[in-house]
C-alpha atoms as a PDB file:
ATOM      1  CA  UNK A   1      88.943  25.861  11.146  1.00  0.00           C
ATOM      2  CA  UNK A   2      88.142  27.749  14.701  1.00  0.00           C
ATOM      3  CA  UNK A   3      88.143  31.639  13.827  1.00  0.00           C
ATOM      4  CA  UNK A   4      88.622  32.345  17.331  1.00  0.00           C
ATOM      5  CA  UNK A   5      92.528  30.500  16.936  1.00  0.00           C
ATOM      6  CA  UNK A   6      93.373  32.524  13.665  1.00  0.00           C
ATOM      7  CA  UNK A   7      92.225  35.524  15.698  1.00  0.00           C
ATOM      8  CA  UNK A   8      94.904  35.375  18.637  1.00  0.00           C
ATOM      9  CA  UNK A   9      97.437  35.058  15.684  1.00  0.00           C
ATOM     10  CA  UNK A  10      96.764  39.147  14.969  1.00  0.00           C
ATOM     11  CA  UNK A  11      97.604  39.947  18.395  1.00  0.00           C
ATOM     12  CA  UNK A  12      99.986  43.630  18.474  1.00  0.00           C
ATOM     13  CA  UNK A  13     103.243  43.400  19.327  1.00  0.00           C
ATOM     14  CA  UNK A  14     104.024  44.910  22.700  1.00  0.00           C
ATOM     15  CA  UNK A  15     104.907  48.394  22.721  1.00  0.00           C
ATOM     16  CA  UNK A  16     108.563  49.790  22.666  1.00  0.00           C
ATOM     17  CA  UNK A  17     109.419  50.263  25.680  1.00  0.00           C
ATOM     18  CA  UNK A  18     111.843  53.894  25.651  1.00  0.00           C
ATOM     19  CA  UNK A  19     113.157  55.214  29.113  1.00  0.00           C
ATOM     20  CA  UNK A  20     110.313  57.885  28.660  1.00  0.00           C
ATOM     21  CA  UNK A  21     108.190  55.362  29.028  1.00  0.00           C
ATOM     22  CA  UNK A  22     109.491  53.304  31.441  1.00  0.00           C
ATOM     23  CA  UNK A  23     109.813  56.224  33.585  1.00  0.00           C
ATOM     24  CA  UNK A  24     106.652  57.687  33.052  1.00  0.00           C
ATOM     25  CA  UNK A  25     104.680  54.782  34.219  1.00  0.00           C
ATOM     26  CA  UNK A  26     107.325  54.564  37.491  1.00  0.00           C
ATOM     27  CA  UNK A  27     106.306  57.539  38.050  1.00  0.00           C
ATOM     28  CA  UNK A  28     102.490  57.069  38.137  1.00  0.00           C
ATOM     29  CA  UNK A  29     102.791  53.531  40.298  1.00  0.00           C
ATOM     30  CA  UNK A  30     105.387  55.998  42.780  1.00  0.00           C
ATOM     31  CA  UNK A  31     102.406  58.663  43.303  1.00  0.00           C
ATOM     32  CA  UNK A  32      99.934  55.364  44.518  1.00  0.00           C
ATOM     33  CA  UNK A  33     103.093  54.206  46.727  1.00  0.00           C
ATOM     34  CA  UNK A  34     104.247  57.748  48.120  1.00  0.00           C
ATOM     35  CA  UNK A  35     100.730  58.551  48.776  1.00  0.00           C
ATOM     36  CA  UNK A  36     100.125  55.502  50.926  1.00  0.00           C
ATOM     37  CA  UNK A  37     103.609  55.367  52.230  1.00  0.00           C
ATOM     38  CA  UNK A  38     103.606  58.624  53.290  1.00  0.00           C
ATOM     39  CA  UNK A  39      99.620  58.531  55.099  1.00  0.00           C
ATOM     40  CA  UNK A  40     100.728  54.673  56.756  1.00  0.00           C
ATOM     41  CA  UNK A  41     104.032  56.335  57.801  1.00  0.00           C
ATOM     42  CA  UNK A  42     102.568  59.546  59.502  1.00  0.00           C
ATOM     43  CA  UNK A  43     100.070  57.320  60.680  1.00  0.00           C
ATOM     44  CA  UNK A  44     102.096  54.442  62.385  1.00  0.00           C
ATOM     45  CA  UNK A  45     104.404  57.784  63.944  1.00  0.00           C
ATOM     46  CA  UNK A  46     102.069  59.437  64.682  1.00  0.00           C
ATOM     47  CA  UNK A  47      99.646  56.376  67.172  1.00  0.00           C
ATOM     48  CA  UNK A  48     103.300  55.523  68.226  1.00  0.00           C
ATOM     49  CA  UNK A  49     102.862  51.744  66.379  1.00  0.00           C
ATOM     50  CA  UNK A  50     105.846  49.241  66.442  1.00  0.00           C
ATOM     51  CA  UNK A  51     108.093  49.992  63.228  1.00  0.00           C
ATOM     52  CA  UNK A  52     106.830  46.380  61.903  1.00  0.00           C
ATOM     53  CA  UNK A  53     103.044  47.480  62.347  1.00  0.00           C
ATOM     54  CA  UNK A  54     103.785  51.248  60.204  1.00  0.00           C
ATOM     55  CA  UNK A  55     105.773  49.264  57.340  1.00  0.00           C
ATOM     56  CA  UNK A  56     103.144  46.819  57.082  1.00  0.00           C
ATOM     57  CA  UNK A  57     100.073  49.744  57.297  1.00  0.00           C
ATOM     58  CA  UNK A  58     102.526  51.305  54.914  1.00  0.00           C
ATOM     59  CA  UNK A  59     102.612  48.693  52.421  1.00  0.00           C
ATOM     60  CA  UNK A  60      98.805  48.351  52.248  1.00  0.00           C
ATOM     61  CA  UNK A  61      98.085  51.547  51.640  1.00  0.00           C
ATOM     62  CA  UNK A  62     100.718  52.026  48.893  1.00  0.00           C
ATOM     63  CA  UNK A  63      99.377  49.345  47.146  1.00  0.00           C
ATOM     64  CA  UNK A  64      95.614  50.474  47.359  1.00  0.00           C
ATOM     65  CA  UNK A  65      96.281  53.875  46.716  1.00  0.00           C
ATOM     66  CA  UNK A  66      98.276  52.358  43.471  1.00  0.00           C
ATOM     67  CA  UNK A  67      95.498  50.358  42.196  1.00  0.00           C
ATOM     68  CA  UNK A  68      93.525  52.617  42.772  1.00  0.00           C
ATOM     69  CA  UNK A  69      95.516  55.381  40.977  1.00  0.00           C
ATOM     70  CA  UNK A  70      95.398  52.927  37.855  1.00  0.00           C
ATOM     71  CA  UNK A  71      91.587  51.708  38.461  1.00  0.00           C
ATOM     72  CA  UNK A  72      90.550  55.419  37.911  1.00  0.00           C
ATOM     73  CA  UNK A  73      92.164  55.825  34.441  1.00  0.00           C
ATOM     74  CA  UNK A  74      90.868  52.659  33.260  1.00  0.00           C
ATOM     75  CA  UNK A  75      87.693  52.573  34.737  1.00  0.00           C
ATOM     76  CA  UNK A  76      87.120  56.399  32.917  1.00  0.00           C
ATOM     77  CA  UNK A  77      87.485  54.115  29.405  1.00  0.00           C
ATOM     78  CA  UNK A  78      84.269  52.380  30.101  1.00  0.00           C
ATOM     79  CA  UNK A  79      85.488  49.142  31.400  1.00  0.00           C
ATOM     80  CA  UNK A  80      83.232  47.181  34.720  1.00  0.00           C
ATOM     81  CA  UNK A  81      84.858  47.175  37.594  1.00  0.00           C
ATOM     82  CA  UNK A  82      86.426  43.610  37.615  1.00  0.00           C
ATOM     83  CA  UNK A  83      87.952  43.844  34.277  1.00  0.00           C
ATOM     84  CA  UNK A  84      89.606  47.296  35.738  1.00  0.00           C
ATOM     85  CA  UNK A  85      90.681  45.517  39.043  1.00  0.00           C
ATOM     86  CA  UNK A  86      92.826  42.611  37.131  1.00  0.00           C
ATOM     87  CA  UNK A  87      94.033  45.267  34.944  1.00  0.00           C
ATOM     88  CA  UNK A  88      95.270  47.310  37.725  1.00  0.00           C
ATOM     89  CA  UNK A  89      96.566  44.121  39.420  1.00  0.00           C
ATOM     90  CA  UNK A  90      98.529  42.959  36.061  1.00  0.00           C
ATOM     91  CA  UNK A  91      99.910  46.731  35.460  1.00  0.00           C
ATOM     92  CA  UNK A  92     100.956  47.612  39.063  1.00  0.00           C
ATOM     93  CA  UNK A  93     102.108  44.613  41.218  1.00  0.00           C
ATOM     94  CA  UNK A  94     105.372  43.724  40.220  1.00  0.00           C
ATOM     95  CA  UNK A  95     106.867  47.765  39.958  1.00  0.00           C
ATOM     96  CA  UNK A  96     104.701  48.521  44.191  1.00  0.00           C
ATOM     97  CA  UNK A  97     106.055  44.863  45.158  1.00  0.00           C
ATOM     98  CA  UNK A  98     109.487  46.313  44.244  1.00  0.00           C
ATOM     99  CA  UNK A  99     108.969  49.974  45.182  1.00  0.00           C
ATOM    100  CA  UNK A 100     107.809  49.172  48.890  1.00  0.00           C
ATOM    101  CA  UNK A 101     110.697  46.960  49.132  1.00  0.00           C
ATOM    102  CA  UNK A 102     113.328  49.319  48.082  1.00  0.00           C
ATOM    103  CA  UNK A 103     111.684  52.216  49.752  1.00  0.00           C
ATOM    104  CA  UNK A 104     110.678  50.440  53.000  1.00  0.00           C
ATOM    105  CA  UNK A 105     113.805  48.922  53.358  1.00  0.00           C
ATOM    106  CA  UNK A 106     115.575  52.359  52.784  1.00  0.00           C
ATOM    107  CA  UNK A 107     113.849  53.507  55.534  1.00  0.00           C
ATOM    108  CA  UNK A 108     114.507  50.699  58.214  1.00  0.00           C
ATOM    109  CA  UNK A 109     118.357  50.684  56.735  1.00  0.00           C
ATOM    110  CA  UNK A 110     118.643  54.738  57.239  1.00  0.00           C
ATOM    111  CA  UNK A 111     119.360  55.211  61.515  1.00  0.00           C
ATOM    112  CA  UNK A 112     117.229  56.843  63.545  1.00  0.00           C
ATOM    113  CA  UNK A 113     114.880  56.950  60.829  1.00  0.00           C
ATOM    114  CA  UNK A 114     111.552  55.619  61.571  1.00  0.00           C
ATOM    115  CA  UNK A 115     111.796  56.740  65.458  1.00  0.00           C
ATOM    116  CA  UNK A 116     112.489  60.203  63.878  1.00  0.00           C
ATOM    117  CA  UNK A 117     108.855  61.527  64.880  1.00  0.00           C
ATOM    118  CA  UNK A 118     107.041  63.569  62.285  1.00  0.00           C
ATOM    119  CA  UNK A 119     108.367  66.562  63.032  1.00  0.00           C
ATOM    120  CA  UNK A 120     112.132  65.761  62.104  1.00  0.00           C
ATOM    121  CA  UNK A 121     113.901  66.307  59.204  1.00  0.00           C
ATOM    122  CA  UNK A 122     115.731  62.963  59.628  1.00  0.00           C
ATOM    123  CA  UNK A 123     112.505  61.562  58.733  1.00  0.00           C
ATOM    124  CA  UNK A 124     111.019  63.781  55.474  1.00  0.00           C
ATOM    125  CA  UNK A 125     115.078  63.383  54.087  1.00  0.00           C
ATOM    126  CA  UNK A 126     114.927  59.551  54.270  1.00  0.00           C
ATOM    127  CA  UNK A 127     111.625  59.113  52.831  1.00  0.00           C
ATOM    128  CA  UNK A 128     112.611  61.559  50.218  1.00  0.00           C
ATOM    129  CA  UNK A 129     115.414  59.168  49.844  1.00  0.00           C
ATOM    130  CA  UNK A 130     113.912  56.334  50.080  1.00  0.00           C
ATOM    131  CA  UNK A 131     111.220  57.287  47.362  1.00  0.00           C
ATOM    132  CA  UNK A 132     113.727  58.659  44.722  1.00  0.00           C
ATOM    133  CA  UNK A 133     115.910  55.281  45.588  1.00  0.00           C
ATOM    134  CA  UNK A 134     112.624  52.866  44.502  1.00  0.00           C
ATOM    135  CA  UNK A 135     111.861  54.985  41.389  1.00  0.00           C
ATOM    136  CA  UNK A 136     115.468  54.753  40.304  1.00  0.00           C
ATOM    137  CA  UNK A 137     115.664  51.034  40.931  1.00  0.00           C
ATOM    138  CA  UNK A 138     112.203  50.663  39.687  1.00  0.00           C
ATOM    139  CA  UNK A 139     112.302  52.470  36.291  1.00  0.00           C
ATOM    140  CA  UNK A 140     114.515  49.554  34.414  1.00  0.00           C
ATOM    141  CA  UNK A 141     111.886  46.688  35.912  1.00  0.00           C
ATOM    142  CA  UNK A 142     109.343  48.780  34.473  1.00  0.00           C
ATOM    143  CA  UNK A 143     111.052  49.350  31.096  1.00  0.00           C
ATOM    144  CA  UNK A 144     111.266  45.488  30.822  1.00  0.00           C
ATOM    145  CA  UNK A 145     108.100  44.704  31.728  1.00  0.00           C
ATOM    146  CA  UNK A 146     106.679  46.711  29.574  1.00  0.00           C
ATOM    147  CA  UNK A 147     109.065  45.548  26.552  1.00  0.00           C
ATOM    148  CA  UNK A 148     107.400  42.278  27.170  1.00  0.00           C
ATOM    149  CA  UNK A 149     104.040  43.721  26.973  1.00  0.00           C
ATOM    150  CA  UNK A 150     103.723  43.563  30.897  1.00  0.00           C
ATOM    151  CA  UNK A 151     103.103  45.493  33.276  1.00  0.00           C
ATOM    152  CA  UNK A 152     101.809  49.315  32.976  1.00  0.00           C
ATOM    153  CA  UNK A 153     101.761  48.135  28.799  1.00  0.00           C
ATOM    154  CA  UNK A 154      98.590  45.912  30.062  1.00  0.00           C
ATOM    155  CA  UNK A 155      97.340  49.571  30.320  1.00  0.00           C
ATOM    156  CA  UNK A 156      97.353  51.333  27.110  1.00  0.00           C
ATOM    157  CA  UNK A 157      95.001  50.010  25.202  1.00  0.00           C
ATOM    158  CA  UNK A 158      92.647  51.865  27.955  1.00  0.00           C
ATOM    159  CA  UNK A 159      94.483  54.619  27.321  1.00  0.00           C
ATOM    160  CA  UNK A 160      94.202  55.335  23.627  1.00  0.00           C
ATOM    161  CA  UNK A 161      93.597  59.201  22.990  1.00  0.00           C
ATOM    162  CA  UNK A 162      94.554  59.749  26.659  1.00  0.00           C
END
């Protein structure tokens, strides 16, 4: 008999996934996105780039900032590099896909909003809005996910003691 079969058979259940939970790990993946959001947004407004050009620069910071966010923890439990990269890509893509969509689209629904300039309120209020619109839409994904054992759950085993 292969060991290595009877092995996978001990595998843990995911963990339950509570609202706490759910919302707790929204919360990390929405510091990554409002953190690159916020930097591609001031920096699109501020070199005066086409709104297609900031959502885009937008985007790709949000989700660099959010691996990277995630890479940090996991890389402080020891892990190499690579093995903290596909953890941070199995933990965070689904919840910044979503986030960036909501929030992003938020902000091109909202008018006036992304020709606002930097120094309007119009602007700081709807990505405010925006923000607090992904993390409520985002939280039940999350909670799912992680019922399933996906998602931020991929994380916690390099997060035990934490």
């Amino acid at each position: 008999m292969d060991h290595s079969e009877h092995h996978h058979a001990h595998h843990e259940a995911p963990p339950a996934a509570t609202w706490g939970m759910a919302a707790q790990a929204t919360l990390h993946c929405l510091t990554g996105c409002a953190i690159g959001e916020v930097l591609g947004m001031v920096i699109g407004t501020a070199a005066g780039l086409s709104n297609l050009v900031t959502v885009v620069l937008s985007v790709a910071l949000a989700f660099l900032f959010g691996y990277a966010l995630t890479m940090r923890g996991v890389l402080r439990a020891g892990v190499d590099f690579r093995t903290a990269l596909r953890v941070a890509l199995a933990a965070d893509t689904i919840s910044i896909a979503m986030m960036e969509i909501l929030d992003n689209g938020v902000m091109l629904i909202v008018p006036g909003a992304m020709d606002a300039g930097l120094s309007s309120w119009l602007f700081w209020v709807a990505l405010a809005g925006s923000l607090l619109v992904a993390f409520v839409l985002t939280t039940p994904v999350n909670k799912w996910l992680i019922s399933r054992g996906k998602g931020h759950a991929v994380t916690h085993q390099y997060h035990q003691g934490h």
